[in-house]
N, C-alpha and C. Protein backbone atom coordinates (compact mmCIF):
# COMPACT_ATOMS: atom_id res chain seq x y z
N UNK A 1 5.58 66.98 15.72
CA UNK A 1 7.01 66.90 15.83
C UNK A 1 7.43 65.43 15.74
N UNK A 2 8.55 65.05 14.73
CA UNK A 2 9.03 63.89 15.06
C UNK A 2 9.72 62.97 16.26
N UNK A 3 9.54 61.71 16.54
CA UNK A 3 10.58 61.52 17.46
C UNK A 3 11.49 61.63 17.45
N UNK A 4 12.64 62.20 18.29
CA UNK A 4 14.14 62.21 18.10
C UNK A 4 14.49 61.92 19.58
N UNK A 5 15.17 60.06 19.14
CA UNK A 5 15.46 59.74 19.80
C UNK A 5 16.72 59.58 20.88
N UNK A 6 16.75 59.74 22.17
CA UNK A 6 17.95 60.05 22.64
C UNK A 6 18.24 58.64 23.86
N UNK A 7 19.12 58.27 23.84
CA UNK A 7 19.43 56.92 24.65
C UNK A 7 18.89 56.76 26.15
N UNK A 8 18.48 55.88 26.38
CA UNK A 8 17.82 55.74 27.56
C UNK A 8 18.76 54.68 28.01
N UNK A 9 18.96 54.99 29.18
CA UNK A 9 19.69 54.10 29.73
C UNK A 9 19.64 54.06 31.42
N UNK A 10 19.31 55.18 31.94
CA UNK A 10 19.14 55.59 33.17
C UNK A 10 17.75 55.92 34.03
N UNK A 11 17.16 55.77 34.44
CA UNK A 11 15.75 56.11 35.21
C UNK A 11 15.93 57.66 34.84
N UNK A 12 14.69 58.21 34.26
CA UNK A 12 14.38 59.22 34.46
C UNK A 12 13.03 59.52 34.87
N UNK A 13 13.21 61.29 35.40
CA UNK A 13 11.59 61.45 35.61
C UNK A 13 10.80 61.79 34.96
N UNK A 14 9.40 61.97 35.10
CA UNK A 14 8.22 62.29 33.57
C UNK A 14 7.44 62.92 34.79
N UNK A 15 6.97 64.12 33.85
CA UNK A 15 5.63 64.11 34.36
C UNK A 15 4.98 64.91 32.62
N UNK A 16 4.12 64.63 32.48
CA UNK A 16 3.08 64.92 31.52
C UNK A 16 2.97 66.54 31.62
N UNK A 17 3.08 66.84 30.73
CA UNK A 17 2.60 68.55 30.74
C UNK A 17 1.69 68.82 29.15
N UNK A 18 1.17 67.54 29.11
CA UNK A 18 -0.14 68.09 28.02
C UNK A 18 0.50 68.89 26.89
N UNK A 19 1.40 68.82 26.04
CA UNK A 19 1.58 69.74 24.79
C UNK A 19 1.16 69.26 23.69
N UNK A 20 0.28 68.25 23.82
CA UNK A 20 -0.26 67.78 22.98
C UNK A 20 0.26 67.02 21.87
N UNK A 21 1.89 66.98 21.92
CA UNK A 21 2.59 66.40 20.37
C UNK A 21 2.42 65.02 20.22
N UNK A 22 2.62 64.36 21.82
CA UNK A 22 2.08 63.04 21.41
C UNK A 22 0.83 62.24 20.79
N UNK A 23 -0.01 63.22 20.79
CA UNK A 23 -1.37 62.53 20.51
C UNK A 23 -1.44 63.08 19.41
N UNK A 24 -1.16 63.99 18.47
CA UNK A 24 -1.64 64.34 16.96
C UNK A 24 -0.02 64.13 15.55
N UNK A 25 -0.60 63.52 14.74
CA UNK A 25 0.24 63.37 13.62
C UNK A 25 1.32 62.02 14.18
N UNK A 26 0.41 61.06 14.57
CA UNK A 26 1.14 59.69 15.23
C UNK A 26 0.65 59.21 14.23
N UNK A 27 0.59 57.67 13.97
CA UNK A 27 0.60 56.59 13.63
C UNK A 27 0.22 55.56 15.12
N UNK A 28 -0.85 55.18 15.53
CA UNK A 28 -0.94 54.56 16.78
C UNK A 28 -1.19 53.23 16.59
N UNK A 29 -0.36 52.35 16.53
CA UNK A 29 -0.48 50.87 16.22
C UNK A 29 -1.59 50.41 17.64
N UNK A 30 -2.79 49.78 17.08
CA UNK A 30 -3.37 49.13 18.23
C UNK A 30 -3.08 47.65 18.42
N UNK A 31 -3.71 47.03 19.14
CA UNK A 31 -3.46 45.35 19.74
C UNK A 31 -4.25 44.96 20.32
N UNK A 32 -4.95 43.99 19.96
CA UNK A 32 -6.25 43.05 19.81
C UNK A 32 -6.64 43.34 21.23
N UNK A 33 -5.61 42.94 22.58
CA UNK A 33 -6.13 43.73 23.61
C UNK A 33 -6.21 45.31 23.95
N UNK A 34 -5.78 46.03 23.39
CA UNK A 34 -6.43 47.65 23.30
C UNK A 34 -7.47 47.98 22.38
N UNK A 35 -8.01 47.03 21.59
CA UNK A 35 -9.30 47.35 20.84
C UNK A 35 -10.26 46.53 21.84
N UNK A 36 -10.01 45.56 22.81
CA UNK A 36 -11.08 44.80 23.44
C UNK A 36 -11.30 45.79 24.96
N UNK A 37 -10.21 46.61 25.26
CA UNK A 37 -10.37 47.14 26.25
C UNK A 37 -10.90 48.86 25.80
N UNK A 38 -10.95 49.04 25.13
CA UNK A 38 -11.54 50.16 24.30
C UNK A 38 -13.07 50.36 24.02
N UNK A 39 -13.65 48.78 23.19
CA UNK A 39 -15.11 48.51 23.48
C UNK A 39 -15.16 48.35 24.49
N UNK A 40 -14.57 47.25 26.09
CA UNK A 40 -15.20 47.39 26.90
C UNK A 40 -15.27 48.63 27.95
N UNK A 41 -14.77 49.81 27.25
CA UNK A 41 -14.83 50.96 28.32
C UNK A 41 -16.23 51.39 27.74
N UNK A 42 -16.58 51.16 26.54
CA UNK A 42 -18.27 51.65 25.60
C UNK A 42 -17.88 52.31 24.39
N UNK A 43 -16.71 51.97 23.91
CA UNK A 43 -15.97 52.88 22.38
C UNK A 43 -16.14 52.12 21.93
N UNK A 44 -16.97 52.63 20.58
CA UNK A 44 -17.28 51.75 19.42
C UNK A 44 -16.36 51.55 18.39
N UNK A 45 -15.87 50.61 17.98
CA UNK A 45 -14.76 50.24 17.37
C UNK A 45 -14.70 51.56 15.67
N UNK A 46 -15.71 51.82 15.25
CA UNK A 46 -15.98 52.50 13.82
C UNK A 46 -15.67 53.59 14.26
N UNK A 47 -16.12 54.34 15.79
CA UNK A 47 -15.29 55.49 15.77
C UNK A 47 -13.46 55.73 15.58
N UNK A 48 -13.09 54.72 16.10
CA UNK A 48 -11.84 54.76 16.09
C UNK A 48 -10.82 53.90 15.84
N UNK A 49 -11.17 53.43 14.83
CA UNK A 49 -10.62 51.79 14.34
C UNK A 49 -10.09 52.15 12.83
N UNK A 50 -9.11 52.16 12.73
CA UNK A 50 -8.97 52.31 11.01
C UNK A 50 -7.89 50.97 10.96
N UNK A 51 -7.74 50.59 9.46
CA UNK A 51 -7.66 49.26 8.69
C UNK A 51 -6.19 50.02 7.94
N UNK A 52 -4.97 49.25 8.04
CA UNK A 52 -3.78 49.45 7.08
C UNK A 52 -3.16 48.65 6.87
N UNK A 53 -2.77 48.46 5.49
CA UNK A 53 -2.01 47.08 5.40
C UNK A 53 -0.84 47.74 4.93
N UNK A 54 -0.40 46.99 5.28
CA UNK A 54 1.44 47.75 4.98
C UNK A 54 2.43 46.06 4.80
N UNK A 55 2.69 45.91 3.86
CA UNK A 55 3.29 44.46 2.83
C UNK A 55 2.12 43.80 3.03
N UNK A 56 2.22 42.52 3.83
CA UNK A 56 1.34 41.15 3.77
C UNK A 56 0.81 41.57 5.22
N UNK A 57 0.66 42.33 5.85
CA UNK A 57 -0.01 42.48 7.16
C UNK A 57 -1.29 43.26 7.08
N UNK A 58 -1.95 43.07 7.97
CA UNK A 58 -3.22 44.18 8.35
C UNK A 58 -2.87 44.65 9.52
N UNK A 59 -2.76 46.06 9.97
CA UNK A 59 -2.53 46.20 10.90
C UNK A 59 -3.91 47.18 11.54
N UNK A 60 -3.79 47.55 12.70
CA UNK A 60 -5.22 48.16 13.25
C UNK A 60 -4.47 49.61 13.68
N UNK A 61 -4.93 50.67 13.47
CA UNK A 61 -4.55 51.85 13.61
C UNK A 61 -5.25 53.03 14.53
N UNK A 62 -5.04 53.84 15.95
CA UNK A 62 -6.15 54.69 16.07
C UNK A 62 -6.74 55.60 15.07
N UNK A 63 -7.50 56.15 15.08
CA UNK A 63 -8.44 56.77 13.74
C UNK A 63 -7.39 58.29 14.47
N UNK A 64 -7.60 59.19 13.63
CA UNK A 64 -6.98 60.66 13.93
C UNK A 64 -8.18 61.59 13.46
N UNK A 65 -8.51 62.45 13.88
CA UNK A 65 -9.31 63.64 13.42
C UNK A 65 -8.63 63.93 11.94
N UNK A 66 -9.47 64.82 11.25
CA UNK A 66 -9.13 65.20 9.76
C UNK A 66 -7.93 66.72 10.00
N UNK A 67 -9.47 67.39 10.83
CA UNK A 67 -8.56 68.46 10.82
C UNK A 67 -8.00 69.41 11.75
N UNK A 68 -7.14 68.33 12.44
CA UNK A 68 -5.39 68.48 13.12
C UNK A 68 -5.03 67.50 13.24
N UNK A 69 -5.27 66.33 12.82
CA UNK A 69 -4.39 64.64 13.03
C UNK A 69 -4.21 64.53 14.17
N UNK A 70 -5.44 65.56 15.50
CA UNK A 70 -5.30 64.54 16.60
C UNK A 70 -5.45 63.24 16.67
N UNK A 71 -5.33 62.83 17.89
CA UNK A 71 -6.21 61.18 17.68
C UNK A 71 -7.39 61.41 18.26
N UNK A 72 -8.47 60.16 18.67
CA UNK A 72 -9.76 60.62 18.38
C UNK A 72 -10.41 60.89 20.13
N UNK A 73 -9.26 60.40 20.91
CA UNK A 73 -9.52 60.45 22.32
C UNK A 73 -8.67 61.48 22.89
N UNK A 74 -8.40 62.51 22.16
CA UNK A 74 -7.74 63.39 22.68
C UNK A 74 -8.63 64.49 22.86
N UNK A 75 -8.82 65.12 23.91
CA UNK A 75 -9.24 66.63 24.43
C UNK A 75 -8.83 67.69 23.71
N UNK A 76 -8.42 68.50 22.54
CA UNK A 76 -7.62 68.97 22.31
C UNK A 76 -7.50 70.40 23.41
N UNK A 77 -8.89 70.83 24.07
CA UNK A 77 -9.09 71.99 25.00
C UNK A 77 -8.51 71.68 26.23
N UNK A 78 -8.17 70.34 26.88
CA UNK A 78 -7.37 70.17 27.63
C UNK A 78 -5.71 69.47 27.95
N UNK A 79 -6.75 69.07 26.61
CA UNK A 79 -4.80 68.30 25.88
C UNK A 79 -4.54 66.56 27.22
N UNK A 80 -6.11 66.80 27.54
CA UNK A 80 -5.81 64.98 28.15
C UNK A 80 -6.80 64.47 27.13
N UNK A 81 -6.47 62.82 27.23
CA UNK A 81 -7.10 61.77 26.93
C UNK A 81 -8.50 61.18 27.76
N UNK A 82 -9.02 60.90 26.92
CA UNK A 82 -10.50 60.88 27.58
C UNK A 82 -10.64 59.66 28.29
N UNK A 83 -9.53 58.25 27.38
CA UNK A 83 -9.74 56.97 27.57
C UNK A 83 -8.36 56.66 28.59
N UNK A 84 -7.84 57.49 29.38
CA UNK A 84 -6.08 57.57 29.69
C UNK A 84 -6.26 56.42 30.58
N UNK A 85 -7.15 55.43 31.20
CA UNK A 85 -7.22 54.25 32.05
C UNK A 85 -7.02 53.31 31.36
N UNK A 86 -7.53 53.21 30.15
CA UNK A 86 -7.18 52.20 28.98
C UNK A 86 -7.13 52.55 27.45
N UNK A 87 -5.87 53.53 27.90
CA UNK A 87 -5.38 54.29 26.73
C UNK A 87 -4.45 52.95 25.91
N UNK A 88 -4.17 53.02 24.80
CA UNK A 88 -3.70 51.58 24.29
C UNK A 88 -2.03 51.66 24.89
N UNK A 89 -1.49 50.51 24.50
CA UNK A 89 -0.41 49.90 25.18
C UNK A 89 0.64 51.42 24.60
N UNK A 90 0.73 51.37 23.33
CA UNK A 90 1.68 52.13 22.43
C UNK A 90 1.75 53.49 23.02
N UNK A 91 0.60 53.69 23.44
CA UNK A 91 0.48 55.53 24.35
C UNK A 91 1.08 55.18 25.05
N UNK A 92 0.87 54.20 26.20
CA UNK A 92 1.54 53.59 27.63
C UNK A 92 3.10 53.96 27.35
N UNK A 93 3.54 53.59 26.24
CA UNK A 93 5.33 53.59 26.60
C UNK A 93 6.05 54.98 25.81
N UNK A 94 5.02 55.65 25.09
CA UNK A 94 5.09 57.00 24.39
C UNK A 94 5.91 57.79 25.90
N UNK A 95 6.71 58.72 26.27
CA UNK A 95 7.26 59.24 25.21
C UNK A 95 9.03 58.32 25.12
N UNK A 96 8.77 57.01 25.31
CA UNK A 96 9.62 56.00 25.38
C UNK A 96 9.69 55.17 23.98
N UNK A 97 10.83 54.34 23.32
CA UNK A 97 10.94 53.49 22.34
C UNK A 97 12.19 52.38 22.53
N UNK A 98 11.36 51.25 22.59
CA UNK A 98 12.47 50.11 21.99
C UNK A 98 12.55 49.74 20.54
N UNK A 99 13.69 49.39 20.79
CA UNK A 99 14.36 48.63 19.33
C UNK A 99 15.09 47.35 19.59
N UNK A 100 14.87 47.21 18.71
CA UNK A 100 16.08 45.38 18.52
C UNK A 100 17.08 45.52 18.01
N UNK A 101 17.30 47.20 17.56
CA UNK A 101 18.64 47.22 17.00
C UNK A 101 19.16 48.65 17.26
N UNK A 102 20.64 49.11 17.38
CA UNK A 102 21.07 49.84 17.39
C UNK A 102 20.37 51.41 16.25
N UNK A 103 20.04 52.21 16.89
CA UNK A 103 19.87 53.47 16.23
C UNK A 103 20.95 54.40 15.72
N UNK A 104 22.68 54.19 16.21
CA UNK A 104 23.51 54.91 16.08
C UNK A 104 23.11 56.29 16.51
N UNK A 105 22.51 56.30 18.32
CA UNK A 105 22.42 57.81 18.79
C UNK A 105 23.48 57.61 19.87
N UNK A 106 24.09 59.06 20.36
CA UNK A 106 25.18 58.67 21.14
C UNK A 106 24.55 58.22 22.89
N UNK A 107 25.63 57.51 22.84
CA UNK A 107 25.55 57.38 24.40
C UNK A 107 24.36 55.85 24.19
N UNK A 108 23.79 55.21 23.33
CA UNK A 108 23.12 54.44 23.36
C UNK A 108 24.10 52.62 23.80
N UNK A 109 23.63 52.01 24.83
CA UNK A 109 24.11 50.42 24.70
C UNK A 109 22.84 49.69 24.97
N UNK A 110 23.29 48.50 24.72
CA UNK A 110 22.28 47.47 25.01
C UNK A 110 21.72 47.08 26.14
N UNK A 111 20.28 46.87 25.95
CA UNK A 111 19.69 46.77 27.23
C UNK A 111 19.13 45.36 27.92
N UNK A 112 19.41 44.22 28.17
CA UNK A 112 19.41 42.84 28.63
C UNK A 112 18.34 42.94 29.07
N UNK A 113 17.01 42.54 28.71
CA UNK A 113 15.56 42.24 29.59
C UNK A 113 14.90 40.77 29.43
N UNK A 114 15.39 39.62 30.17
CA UNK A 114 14.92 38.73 29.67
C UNK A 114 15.59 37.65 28.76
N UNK A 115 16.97 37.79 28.52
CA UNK A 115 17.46 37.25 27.53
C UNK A 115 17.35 37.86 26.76
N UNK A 116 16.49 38.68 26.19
CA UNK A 116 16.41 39.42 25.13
C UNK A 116 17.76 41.02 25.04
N UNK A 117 18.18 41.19 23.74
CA UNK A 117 19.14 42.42 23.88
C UNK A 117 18.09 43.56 23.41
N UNK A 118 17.77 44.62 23.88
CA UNK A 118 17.49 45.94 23.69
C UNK A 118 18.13 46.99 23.51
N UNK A 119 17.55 47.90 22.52
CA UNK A 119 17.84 49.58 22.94
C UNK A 119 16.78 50.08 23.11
N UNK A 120 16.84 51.31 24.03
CA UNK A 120 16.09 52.25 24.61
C UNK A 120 16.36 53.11 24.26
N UNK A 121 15.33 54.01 24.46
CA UNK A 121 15.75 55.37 23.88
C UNK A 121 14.18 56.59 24.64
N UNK A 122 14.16 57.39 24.72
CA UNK A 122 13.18 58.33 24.96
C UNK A 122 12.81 59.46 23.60
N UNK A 123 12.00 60.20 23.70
CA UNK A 123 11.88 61.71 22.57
C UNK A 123 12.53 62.40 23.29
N UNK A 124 13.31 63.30 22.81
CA UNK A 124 14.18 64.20 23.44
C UNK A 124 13.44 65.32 23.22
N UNK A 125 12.68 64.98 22.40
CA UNK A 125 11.36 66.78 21.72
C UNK A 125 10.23 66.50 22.93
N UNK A 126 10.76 65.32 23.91
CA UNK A 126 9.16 65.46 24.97
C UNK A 126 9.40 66.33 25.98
N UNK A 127 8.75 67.71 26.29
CA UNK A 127 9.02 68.60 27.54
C UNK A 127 8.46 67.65 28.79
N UNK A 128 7.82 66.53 29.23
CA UNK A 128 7.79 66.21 30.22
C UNK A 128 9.25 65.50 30.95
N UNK A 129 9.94 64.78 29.70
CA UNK A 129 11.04 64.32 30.38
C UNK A 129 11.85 65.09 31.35
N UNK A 130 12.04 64.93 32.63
CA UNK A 130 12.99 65.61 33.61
C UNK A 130 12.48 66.78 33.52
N UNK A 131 11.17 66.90 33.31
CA UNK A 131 10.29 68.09 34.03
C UNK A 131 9.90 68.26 35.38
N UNK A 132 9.90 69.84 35.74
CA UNK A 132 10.11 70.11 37.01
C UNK A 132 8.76 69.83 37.35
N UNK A 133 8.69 69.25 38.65
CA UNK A 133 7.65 69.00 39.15
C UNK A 133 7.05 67.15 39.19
N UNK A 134 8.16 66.61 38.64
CA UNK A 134 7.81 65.38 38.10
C UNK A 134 6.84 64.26 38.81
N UNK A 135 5.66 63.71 38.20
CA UNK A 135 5.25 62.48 38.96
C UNK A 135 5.33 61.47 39.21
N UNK A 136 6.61 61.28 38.06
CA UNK A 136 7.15 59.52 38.34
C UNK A 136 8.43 59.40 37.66
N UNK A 137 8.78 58.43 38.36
CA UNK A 137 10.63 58.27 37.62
C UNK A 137 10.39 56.85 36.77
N UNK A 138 10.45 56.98 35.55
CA UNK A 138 10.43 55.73 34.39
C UNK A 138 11.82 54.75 34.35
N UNK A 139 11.91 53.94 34.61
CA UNK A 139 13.10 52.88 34.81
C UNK A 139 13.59 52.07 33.23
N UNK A 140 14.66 52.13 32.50
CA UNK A 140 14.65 51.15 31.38
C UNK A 140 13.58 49.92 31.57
N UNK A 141 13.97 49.46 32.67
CA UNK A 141 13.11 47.82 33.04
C UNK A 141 11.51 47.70 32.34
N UNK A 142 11.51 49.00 33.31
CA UNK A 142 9.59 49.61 32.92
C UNK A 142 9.33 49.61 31.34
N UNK A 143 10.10 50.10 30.34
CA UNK A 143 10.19 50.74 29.29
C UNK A 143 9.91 49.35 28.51
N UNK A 144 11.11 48.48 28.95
CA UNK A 144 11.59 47.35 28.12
C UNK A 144 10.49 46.48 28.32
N UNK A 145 10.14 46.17 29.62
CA UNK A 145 8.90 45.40 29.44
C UNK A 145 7.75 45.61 29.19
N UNK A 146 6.99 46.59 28.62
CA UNK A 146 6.25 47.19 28.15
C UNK A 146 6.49 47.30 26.63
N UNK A 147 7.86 47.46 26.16
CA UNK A 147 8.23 47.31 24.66
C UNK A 147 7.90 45.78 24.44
N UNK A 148 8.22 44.54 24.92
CA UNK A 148 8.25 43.51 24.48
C UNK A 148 7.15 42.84 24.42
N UNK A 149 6.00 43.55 25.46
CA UNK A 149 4.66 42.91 25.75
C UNK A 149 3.80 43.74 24.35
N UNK A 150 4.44 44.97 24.13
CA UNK A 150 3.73 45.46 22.76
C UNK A 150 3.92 44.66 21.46
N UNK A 151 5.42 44.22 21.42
CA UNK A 151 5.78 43.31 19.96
C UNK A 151 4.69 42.25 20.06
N UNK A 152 4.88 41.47 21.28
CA UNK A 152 3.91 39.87 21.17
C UNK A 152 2.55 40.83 20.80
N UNK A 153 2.02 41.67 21.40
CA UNK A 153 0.69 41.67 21.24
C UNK A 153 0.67 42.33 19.75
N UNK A 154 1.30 43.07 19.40
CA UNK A 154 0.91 43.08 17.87
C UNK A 154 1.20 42.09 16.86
N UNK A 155 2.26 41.31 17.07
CA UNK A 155 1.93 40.06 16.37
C UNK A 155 0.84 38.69 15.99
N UNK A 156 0.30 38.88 17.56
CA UNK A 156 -1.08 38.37 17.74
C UNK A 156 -1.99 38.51 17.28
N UNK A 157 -1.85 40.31 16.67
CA UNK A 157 -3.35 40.72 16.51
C UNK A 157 -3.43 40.85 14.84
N UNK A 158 -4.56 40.07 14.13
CA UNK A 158 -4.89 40.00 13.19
C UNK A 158 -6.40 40.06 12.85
N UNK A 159 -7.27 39.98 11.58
CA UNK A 159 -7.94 40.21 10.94
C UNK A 159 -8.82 39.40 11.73
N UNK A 160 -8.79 37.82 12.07
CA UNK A 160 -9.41 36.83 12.57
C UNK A 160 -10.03 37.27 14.61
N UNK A 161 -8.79 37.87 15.23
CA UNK A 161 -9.10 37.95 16.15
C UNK A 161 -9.94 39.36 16.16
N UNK A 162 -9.72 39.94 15.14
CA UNK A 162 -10.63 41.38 15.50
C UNK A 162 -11.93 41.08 15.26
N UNK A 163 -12.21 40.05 13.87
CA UNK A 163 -13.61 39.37 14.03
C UNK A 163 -14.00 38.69 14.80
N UNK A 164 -13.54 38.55 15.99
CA UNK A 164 -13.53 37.39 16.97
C UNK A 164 -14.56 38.50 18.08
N UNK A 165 -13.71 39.50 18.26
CA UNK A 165 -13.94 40.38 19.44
C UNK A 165 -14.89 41.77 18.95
N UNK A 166 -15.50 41.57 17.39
CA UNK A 166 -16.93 41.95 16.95
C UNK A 166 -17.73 41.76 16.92
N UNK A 167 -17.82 40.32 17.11
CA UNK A 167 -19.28 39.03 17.43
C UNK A 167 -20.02 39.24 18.72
């Protein structure tokens, strides 16, 4: 299912109910520190490391199974993650998204973190949001700083440092 994003602006609650949409038919951008914390849990980078360049960039991608485009640390019999202690940053803020720019969804304004202007937004297709039973209430703050620590770290991460942290 695609994301469809709906404005975040208010603390809400989450709790996870495993339906599995987040983890299959993603695109999982990794970051030089989620591939170093990945080998050091004992994951070998070839299982789950794929290579994409998209314009003048290389970017690092989780690998997905062939056949269901899970990803490769997903349970599909339990629908958890195997690596969920140092699951990469991008899972971390799933089923959450920043932007630097307006999406034109309603009810969306800007979100001030830092000097920096934000939008927020959540999946509105995620059944954990403001699910009954919830285990935690997610704050914009939480969201935003976790969005901005993802931009730096994928900008960081290139071809040089991944050979760095293969040696």
């Amino acid at each position: 299912m695609h994301f469809k994003p709906r404005a975040f602006t208010e603390p809400v609650s989450f709790r996870c109910l495993y339906c599995l949409d987040c983890c299959r038919g993603r695109h999982v951008y990794l970051t030089l520190k989620d591939i170093e914390m990945l080998m050091d849990a004992g994951k070998d980078p070839e299982e789950f490391l794929t290579i994409s360049i998209e314009g003048n960039k290389v970017r690092f991608v989780l690998s997905v199974r062939e056949w269901d485009l899970g990803c490769v640390f997903h349970d599909p019999e339990t629908g958890k993650c195997i690596v969920h202690a140092v699951r990469p940053l991008i899972c971390r803020i799933y089923p959450f998204m920043v932007s630097r720019k307006p999406l034109g969804v309603e009810g969306e304004k800007p979100f001030n973190y830092k000097g920096q202007t934000l939008w927020l937004y959540y999946d509105e297709n995620c059944p954990g949001i403001n699910a009954e039973g919830a285990e935690t209430t997610i704050t914009p703050e939480e969201v935003a700083k976790l969005g901005v620590e993802f931009e730096g770290e994928l900008e960081r991460t290139d071809m040089d440092g991944l050979l760095g942290l293969l040696k």
